[in-house]
Protein backbone atom coordinates (compact mmCIF):
# COMPACT_ATOMS: atom_id res chain seq x y z
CA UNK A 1 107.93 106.72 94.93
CA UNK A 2 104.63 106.80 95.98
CA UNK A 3 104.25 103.50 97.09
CA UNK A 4 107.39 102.94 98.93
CA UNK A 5 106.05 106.84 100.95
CA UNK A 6 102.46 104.77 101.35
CA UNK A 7 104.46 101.49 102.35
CA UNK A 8 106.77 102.58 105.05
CA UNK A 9 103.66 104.49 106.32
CA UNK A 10 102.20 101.38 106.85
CA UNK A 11 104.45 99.38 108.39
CA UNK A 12 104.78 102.19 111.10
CA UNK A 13 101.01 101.85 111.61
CA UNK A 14 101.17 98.11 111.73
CA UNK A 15 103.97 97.71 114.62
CA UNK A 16 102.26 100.74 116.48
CA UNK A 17 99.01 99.33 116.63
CA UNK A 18 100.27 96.06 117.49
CA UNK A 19 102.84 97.62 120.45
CA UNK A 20 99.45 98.98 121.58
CA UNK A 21 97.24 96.18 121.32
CA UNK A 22 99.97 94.20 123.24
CA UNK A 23 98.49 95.65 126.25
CA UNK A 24 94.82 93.91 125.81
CA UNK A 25 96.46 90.55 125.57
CA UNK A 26 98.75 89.76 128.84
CA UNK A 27 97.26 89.87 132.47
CA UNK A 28 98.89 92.40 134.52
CA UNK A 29 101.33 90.57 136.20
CA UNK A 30 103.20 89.94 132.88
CA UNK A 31 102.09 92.76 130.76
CA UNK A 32 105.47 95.11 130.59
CA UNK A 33 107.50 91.71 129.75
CA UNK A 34 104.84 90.55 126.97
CA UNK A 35 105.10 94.67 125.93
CA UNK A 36 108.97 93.77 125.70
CA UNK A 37 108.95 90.71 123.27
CA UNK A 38 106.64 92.11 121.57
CA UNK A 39 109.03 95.47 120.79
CA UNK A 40 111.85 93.09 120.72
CA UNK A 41 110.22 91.16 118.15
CA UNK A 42 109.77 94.23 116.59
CA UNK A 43 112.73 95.54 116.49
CA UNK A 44 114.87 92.20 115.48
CA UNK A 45 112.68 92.36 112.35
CA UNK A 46 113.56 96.38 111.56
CA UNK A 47 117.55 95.19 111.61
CA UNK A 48 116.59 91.71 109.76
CA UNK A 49 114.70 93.15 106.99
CA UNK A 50 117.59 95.32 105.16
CA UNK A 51 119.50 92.08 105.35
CA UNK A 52 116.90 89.97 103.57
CA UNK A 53 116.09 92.88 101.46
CA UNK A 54 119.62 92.75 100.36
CA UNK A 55 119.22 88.77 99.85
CA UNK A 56 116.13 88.51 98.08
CA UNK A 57 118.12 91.82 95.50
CA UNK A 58 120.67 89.69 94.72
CA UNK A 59 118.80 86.89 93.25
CA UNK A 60 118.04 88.52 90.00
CA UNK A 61 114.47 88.29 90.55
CA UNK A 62 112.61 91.21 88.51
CA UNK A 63 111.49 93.80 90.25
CA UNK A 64 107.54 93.07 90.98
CA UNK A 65 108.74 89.50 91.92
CA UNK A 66 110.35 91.56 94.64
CA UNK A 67 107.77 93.98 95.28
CA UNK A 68 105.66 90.94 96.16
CA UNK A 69 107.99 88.65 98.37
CA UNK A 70 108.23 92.43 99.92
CA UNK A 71 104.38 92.70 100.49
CA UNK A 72 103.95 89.40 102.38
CA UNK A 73 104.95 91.00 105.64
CA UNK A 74 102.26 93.68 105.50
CA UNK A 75 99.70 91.46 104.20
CA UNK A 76 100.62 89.41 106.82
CA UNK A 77 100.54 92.14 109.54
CA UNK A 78 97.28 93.52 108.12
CA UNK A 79 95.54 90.00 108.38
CA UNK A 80 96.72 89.80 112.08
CA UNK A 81 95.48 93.09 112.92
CA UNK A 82 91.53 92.42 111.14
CA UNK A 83 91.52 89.31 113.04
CA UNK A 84 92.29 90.80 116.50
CA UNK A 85 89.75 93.30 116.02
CA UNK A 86 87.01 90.78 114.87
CA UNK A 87 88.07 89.09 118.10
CA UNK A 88 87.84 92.24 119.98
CA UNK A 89 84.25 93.30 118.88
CA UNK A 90 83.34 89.74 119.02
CA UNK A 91 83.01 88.93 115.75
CA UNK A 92 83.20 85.63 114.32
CA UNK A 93 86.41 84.57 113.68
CA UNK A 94 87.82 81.99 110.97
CA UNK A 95 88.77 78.22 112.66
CA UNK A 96 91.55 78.61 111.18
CA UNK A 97 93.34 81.49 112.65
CA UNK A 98 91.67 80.91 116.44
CA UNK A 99 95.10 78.89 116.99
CA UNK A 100 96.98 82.47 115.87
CA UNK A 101 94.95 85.05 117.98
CA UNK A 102 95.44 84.46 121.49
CA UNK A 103 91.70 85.18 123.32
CA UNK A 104 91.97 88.47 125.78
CA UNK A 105 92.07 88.34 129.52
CA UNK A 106 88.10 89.06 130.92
């Protein structure tokens, strides 16, 4: 019970901080519509998720299988969020992911 409280905790703090952050990475001219697919985005995955949730149930998988085909998303999220933030002090950031986080407007 604990960790689904700790869980859904999380993923509130995940698309918050990334709604926020939204605002560092378009110029002004197209920030509210960025703002919008980004909540859009958002949102599409709050009504897909139940659905998949309901998918991945009915394969008979046992029940950390699912706890970890569950976590992917936050690790996921989490990952993003780290590498924005090296980006955004100026840290160095992996080769790797410079193709995934887009470089803020000076």
């Amino acid at each position: 019970m604990i960790t689904l409280f700790t869980a859904g905790l999380f993923v509130v703090g995940v698309q918050s901080v990334l709604n926020a952050l939204t605002g560092l990475f378009y110029p002004p001219e197209i920030r509210s519509t960025g703002s919008g697919w980004a909540l859009g985005i958002g949102r599409a995955g709050a009504a897909l998720g139940p659905a998949l949730g309901s998918a991945l149930g009915s394969l008979g998988l046992a029940r950390n299988q699912l706890f970890y085909l569950e976590a992917a998303p936050f690790v996921i999220g989490a990952a993003a969020i780290y590498l924005i933030r090296l980006q955004l002090r100026g840290g160095p950031v992996p080769e790797s992911a410079v193709a995934v986080v887009r470089t803020v407007p000076e």
